[in-house]
PDB file of N, CA and C in Angstrom:
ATOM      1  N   UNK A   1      19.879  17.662 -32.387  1.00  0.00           N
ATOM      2  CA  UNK A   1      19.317  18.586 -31.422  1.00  0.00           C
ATOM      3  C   UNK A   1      17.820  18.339 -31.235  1.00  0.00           C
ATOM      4  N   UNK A   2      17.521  18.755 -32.592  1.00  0.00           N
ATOM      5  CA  UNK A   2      15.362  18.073 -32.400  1.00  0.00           C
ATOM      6  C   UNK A   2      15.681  16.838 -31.603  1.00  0.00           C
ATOM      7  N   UNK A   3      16.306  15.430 -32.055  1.00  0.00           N
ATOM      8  CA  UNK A   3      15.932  14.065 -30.519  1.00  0.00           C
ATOM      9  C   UNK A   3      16.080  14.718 -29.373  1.00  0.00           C
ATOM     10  N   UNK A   4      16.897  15.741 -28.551  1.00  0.00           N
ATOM     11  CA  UNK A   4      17.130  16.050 -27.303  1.00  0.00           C
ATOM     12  C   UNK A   4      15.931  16.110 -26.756  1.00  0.00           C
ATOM     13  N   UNK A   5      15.503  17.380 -27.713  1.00  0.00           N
ATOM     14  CA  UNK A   5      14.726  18.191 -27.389  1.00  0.00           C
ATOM     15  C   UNK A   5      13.274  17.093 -27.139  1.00  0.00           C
ATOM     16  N   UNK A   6      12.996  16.114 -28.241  1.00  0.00           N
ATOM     17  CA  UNK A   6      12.117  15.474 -28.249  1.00  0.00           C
ATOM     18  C   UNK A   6      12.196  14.291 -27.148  1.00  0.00           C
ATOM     19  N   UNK A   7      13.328  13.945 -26.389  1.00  0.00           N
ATOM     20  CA  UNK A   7      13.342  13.191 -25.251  1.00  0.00           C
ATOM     21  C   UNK A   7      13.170  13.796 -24.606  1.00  0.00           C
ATOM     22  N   UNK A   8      13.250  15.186 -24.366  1.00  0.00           N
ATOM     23  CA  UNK A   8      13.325  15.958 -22.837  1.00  0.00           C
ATOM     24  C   UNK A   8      11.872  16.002 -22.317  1.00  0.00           C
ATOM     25  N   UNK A   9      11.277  16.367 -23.691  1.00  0.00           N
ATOM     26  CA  UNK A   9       9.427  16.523 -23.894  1.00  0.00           C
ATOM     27  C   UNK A   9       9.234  15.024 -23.835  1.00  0.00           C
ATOM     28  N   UNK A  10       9.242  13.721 -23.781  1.00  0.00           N
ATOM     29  CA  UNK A  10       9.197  12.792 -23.240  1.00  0.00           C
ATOM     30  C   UNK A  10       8.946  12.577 -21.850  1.00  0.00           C
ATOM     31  N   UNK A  11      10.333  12.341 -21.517  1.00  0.00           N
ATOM     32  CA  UNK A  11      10.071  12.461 -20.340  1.00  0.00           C
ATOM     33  C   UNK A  11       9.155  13.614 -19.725  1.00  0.00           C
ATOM     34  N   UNK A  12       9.467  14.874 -20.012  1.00  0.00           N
ATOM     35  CA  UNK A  12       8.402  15.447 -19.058  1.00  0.00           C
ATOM     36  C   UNK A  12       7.164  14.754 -19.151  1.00  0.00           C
ATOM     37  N   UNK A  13       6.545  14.966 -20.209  1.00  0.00           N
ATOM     38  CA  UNK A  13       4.855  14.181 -20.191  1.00  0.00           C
ATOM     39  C   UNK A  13       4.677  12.687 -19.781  1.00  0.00           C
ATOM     40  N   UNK A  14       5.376  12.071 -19.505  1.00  0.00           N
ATOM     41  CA  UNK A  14       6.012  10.530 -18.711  1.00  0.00           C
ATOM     42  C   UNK A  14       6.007  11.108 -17.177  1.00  0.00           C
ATOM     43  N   UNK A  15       6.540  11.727 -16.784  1.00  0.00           N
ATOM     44  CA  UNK A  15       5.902  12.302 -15.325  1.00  0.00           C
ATOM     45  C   UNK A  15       4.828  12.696 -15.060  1.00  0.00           C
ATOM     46  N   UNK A  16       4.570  13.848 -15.544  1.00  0.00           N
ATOM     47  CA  UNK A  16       2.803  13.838 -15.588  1.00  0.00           C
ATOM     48  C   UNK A  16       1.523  12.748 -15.493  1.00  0.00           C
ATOM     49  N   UNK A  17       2.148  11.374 -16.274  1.00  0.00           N
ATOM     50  CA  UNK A  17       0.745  10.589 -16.095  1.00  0.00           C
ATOM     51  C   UNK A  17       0.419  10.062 -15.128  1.00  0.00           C
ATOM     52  N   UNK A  18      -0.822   9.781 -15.192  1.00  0.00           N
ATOM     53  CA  UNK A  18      -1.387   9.367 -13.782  1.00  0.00           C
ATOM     54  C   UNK A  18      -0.916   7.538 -13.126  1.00  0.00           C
ATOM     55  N   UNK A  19      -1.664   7.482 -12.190  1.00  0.00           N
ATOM     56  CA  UNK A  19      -0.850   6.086 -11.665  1.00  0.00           C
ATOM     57  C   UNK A  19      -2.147   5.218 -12.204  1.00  0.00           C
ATOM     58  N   UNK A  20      -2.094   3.955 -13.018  1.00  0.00           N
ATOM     59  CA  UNK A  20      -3.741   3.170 -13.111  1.00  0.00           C
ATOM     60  C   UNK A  20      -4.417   3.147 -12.201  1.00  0.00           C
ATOM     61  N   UNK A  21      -5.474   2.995 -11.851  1.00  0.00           N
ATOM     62  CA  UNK A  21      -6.766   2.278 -11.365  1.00  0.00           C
ATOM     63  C   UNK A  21      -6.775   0.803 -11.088  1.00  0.00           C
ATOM     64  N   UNK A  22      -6.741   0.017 -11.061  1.00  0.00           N
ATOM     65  CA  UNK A  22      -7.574  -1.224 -10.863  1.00  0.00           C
ATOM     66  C   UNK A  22      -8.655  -1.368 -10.807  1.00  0.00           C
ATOM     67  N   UNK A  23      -9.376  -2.640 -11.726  1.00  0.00           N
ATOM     68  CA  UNK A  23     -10.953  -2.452 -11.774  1.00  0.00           C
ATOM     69  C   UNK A  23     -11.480  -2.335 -10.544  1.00  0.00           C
ATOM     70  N   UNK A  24     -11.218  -3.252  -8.807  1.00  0.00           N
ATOM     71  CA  UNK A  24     -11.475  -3.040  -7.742  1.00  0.00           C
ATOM     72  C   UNK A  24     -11.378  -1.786  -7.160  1.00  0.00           C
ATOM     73  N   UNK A  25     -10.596  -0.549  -7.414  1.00  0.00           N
ATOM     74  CA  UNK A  25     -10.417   0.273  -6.627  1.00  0.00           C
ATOM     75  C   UNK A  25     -11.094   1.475  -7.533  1.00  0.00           C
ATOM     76  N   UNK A  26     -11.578   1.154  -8.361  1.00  0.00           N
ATOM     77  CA  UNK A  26     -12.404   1.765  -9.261  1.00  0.00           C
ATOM     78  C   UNK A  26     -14.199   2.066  -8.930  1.00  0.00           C
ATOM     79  N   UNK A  27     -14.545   0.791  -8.314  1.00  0.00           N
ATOM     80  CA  UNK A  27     -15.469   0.595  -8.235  1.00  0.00           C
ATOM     81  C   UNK A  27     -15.729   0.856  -5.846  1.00  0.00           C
ATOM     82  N   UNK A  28     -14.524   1.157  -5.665  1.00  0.00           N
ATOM     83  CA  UNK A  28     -14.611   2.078  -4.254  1.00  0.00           C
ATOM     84  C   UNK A  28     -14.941   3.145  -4.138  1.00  0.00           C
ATOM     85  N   UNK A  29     -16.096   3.013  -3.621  1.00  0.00           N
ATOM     86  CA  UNK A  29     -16.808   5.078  -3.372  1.00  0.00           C
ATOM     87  C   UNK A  29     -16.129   5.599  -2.414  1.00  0.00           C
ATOM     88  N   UNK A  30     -16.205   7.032  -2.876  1.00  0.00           N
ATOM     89  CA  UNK A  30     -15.198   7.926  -1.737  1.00  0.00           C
ATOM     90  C   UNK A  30     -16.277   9.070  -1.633  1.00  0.00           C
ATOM     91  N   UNK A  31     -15.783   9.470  -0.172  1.00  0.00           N
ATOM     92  CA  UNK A  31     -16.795  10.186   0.372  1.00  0.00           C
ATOM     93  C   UNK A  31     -16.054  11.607   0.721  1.00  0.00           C
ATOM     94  N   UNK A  32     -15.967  12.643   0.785  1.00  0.00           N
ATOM     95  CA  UNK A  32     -15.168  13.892   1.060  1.00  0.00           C
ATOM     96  C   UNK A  32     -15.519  14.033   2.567  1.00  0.00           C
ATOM     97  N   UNK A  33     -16.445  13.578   3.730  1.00  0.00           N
ATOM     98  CA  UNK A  33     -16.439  13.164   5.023  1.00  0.00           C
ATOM     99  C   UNK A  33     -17.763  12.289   5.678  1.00  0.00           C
ATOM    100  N   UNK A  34     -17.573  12.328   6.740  1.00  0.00           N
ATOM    101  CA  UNK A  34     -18.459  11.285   7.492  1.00  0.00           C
ATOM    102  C   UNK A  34     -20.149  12.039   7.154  1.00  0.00           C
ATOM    103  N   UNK A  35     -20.720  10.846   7.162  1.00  0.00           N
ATOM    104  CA  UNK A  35     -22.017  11.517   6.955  1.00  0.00           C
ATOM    105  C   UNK A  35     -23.291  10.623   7.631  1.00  0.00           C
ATOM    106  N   UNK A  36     -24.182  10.662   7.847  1.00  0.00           N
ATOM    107  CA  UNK A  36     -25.410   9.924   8.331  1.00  0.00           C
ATOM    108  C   UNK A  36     -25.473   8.696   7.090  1.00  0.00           C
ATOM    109  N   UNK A  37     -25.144   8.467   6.069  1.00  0.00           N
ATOM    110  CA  UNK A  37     -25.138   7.879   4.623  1.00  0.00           C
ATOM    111  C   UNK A  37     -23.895   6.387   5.661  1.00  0.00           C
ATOM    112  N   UNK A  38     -23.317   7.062   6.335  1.00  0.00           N
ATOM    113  CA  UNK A  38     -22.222   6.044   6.676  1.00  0.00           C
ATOM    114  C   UNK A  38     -21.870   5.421   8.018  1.00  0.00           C
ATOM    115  N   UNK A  39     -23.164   5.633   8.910  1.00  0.00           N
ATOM    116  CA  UNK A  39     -23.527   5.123  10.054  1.00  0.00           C
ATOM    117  C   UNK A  39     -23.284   4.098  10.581  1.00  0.00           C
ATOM    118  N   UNK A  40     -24.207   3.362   9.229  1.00  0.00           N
ATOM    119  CA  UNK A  40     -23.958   1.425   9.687  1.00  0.00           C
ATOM    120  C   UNK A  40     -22.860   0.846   9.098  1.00  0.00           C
ATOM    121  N   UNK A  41     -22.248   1.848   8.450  1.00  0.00           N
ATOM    122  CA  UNK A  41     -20.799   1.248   8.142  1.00  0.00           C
ATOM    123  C   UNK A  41     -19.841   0.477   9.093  1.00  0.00           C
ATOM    124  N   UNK A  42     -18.933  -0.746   8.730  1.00  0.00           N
ATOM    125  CA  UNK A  42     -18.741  -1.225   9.576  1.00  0.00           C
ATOM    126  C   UNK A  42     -16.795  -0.744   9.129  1.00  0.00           C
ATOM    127  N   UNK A  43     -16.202   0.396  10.317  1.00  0.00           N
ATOM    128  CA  UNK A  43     -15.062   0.499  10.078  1.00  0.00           C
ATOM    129  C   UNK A  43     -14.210   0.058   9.983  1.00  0.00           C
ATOM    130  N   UNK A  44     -13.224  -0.444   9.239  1.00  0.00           N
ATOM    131  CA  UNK A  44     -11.913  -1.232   8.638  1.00  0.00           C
ATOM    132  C   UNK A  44     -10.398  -1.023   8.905  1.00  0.00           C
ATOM    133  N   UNK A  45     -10.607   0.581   9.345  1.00  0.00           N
ATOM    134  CA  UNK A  45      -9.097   0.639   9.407  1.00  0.00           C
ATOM    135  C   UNK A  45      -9.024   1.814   8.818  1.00  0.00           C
ATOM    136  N   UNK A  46      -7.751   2.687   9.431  1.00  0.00           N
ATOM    137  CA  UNK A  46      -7.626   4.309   9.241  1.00  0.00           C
ATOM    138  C   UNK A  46      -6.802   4.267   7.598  1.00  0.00           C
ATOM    139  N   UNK A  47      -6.867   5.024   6.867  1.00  0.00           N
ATOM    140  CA  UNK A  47      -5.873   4.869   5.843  1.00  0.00           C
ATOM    141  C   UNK A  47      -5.130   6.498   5.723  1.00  0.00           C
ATOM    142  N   UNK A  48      -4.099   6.077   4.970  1.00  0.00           N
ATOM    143  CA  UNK A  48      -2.712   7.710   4.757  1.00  0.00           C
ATOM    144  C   UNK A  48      -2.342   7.593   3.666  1.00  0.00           C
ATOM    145  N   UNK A  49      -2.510   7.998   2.535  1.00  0.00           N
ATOM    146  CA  UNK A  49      -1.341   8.160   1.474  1.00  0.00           C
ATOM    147  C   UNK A  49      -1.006   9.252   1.205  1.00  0.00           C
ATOM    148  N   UNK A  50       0.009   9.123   0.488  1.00  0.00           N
ATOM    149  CA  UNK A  50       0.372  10.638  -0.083  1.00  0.00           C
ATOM    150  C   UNK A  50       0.726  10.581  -1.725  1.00  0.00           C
ATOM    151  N   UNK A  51       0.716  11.294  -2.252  1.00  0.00           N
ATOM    152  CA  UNK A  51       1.674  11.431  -3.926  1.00  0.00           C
ATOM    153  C   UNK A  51       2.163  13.049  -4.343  1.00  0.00           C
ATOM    154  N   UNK A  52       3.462  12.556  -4.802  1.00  0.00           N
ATOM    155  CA  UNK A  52       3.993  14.071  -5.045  1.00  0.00           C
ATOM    156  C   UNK A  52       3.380  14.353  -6.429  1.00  0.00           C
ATOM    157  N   UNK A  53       3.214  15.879  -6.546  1.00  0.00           N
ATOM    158  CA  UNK A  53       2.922  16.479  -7.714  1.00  0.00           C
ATOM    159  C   UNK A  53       3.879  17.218  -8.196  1.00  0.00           C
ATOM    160  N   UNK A  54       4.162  17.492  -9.153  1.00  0.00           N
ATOM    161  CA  UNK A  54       4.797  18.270 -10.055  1.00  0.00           C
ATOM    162  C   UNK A  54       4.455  19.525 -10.671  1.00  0.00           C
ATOM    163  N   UNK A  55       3.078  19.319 -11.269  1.00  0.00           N
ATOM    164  CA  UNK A  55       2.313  20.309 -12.029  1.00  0.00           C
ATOM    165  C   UNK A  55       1.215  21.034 -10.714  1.00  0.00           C
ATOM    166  N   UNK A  56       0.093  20.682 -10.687  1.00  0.00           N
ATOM    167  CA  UNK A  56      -0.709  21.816 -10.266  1.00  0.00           C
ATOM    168  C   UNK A  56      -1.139  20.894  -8.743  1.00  0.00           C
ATOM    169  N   UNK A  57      -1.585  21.478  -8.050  1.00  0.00           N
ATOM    170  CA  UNK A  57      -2.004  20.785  -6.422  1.00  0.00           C
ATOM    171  C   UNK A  57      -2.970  19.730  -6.957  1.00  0.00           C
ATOM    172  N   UNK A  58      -3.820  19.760  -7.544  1.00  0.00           N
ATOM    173  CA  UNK A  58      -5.130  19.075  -8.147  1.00  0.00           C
ATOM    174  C   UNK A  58      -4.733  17.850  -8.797  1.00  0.00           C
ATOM    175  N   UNK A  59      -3.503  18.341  -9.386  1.00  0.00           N
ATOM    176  CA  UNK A  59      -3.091  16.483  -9.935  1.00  0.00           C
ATOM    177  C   UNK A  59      -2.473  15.733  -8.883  1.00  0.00           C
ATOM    178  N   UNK A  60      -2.049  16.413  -7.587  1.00  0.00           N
ATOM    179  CA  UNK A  60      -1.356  15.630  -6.417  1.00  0.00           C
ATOM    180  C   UNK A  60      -2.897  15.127  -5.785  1.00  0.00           C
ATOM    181  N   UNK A  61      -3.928  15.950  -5.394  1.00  0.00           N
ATOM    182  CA  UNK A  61      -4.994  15.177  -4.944  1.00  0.00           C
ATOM    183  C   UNK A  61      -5.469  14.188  -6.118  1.00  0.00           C
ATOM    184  N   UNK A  62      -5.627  13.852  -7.181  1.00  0.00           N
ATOM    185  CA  UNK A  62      -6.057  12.734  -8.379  1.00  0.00           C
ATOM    186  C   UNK A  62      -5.672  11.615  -7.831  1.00  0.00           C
ATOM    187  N   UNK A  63      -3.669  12.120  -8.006  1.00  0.00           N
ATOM    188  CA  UNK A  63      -3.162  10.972  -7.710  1.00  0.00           C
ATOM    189  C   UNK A  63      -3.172  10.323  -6.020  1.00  0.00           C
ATOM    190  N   UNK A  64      -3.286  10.680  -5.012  1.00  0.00           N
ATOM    191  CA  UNK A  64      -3.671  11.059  -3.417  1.00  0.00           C
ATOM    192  C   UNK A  64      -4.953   9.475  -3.397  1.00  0.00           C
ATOM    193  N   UNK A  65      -5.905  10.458  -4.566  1.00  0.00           N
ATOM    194  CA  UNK A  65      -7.463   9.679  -4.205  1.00  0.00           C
ATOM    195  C   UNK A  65      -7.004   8.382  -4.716  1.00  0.00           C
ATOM    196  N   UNK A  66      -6.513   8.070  -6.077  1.00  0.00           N
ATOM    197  CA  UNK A  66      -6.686   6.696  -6.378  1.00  0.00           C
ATOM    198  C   UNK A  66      -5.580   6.042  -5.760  1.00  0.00           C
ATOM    199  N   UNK A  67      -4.653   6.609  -5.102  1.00  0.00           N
ATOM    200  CA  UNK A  67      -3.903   5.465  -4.060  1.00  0.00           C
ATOM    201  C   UNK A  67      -4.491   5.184  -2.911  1.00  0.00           C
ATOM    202  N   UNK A  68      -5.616   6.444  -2.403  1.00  0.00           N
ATOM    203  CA  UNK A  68      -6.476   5.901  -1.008  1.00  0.00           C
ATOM    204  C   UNK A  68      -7.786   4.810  -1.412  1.00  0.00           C
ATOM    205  N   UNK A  69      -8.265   4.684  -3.292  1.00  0.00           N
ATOM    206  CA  UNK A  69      -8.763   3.818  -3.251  1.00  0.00           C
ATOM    207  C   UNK A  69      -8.026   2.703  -3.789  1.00  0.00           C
ATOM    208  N   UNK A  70      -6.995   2.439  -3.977  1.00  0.00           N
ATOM    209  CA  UNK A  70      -6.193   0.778  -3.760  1.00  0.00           C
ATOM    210  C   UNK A  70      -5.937   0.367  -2.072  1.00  0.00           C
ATOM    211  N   UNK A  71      -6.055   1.285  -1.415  1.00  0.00           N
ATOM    212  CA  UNK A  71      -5.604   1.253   0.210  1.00  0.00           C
ATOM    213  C   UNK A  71      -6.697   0.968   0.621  1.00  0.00           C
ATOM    214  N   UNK A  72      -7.810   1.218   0.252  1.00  0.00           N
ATOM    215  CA  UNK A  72      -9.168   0.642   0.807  1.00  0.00           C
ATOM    216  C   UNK A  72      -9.334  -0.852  -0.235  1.00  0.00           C
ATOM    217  N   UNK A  73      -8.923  -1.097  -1.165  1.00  0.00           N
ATOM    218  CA  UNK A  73      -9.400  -2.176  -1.752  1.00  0.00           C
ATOM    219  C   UNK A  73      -8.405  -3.459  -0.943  1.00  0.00           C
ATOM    220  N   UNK A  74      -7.075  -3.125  -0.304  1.00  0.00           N
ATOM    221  CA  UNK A  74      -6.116  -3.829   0.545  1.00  0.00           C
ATOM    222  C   UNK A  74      -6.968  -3.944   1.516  1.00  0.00           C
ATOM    223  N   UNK A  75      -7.960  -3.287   2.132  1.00  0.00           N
ATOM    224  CA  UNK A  75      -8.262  -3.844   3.428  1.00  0.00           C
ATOM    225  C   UNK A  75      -9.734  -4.619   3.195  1.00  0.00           C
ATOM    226  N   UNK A  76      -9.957  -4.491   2.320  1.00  0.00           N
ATOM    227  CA  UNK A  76     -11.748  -5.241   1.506  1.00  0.00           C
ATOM    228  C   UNK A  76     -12.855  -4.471   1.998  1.00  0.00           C
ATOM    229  N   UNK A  77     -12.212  -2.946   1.971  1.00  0.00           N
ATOM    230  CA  UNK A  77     -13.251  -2.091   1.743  1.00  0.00           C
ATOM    231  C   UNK A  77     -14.513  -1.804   0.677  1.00  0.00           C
ATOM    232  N   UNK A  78     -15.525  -1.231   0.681  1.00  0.00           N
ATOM    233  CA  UNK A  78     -16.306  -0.809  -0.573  1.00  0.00           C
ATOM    234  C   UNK A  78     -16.114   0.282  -0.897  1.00  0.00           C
ATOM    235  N   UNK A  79     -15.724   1.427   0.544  1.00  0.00           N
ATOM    236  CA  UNK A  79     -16.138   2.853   0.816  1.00  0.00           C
ATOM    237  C   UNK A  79     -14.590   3.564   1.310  1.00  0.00           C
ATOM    238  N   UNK A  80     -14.434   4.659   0.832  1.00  0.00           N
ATOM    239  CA  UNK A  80     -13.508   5.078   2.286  1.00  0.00           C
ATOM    240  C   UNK A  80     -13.812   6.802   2.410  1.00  0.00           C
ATOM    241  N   UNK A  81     -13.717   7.137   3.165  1.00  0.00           N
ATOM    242  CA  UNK A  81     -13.909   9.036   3.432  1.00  0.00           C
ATOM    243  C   UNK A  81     -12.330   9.287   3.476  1.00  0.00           C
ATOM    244  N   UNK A  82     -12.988  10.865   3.124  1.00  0.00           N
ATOM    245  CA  UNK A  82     -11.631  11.087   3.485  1.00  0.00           C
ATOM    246  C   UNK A  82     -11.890  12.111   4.811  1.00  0.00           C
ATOM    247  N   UNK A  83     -10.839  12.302   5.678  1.00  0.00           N
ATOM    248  CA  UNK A  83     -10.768  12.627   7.295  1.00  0.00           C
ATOM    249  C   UNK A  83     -10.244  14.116   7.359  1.00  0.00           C
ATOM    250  N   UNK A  84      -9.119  14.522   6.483  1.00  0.00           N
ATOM    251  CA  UNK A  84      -8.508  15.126   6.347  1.00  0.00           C
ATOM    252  C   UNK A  84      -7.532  15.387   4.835  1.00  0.00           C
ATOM    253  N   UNK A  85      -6.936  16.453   4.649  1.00  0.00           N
ATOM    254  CA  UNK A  85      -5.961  16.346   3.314  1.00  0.00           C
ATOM    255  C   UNK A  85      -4.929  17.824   3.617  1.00  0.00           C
ATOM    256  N   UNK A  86      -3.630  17.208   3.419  1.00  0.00           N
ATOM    257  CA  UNK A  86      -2.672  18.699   3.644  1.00  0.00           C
ATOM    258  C   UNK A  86      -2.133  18.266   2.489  1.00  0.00           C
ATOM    259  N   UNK A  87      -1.522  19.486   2.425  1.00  0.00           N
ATOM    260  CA  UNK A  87      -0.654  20.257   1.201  1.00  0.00           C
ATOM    261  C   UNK A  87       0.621  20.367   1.732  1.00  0.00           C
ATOM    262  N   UNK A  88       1.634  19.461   1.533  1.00  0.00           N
ATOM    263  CA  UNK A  88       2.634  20.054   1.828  1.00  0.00           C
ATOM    264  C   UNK A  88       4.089  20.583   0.582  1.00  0.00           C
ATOM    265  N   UNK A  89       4.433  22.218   0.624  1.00  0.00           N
ATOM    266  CA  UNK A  89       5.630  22.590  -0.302  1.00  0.00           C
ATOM    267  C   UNK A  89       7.109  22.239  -0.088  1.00  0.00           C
ATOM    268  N   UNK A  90       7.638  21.130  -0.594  1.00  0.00           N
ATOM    269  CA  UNK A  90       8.880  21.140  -0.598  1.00  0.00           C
ATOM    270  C   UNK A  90      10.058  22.145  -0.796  1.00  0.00           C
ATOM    271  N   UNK A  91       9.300  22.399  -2.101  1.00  0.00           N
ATOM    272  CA  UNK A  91       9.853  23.474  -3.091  1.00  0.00           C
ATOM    273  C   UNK A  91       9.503  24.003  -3.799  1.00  0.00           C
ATOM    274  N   UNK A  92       9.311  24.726  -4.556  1.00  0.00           N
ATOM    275  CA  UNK A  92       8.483  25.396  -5.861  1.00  0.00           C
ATOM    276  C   UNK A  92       7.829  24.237  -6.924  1.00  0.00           C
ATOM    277  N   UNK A  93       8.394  23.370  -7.426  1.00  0.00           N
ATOM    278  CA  UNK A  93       8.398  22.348  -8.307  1.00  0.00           C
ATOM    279  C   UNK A  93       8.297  20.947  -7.699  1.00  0.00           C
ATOM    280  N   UNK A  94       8.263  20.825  -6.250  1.00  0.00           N
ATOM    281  CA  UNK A  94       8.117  19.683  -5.723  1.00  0.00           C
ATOM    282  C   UNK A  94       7.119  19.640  -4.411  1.00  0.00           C
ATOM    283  N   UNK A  95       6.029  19.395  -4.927  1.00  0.00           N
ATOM    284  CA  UNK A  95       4.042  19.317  -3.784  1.00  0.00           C
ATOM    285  C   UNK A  95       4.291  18.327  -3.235  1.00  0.00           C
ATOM    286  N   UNK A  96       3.763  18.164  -2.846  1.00  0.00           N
ATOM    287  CA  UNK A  96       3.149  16.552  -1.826  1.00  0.00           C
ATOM    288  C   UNK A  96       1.585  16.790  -1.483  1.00  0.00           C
ATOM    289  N   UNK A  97       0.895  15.877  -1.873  1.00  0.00           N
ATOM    290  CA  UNK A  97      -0.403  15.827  -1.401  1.00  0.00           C
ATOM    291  C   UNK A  97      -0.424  15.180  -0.333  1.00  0.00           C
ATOM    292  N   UNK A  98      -1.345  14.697   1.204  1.00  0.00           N
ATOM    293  CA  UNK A  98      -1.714  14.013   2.032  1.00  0.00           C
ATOM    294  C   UNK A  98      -2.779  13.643   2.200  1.00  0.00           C
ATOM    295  N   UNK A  99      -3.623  12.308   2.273  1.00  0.00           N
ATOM    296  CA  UNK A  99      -4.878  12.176   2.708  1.00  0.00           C
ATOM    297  C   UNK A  99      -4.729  11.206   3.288  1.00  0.00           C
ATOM    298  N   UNK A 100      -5.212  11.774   4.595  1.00  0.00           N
ATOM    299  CA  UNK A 100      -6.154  10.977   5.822  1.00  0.00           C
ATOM    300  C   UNK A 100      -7.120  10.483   5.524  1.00  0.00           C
ATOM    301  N   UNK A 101      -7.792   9.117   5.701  1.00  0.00           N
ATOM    302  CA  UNK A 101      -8.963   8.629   5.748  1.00  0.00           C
ATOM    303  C   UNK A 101      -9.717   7.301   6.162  1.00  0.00           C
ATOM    304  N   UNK A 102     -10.555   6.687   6.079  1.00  0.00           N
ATOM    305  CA  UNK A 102     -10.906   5.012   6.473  1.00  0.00           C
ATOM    306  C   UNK A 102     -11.420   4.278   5.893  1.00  0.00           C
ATOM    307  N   UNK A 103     -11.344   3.425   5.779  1.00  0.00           N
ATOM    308  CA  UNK A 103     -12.196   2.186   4.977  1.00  0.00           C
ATOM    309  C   UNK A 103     -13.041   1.803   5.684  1.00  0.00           C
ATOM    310  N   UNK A 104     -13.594   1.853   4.397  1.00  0.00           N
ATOM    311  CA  UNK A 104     -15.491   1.476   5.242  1.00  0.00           C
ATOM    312  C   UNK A 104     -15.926  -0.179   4.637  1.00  0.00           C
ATOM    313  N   UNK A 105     -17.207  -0.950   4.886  1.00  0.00           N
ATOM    314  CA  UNK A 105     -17.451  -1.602   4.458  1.00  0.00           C
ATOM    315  C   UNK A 105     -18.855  -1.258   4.739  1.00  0.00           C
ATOM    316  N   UNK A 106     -19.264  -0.845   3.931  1.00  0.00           N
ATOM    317  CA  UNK A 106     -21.015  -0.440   3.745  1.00  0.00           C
ATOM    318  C   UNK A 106     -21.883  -1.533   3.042  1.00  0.00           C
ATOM    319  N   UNK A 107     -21.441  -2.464   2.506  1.00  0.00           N
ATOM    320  CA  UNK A 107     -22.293  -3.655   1.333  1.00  0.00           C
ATOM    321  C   UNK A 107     -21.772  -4.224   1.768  1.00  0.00           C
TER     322      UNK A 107
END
């Protein structure tokens, strides 16, 4: 009975973790919107991801941001804003985060 129990608690905390980084998409600044800072930026291309959450809205945006910075590191961004972000409820236990945004190339 304790293994059940101790796989079940497995897996749950196996869902919970986050998705890696990459050193490149690590080193992509994100901006929460357009600003005078991002003028001479030279635009790249609109970006969308999404990631479902499980636990709290805040870990669906975590996971949201570091897939919009691998989506900017795909287009050989430095920078990307974000444009927009919805929340959408499936179900009680099943979030969806959304973010709108662009890749910039500022450097």
């Amino acid at each position: 009975m304790q293994r059940i129990i101790i796989l079940i608690c497995s897996a749950i905390l196996a869902g919970c973790a986050s998705t890696p980084m990459s050193d490149r998409a690590a080193r992509i600044q994100v901006h929460s919107q357009y600003s005078t800072l991002l003028a001479n930026c030279q635009n790249l291309g609109p970006l969308k991801v999404s990631a479902q959450a499980a636990g709290t809205l805040d870990e669906g945006f975590s996971e949201a941001q570091i897939k919009l910075r691998e989506a900017a590191v795909n287009l050989n961004a430095d920078t990307a804003v974000i444009v927009s972000s919805d929340r959408i409820m499936h179900s009680l236990y099943n979030r969806e985060r959304v973010i709108h945004g662009a890749a910039l190339r500022c450097y």
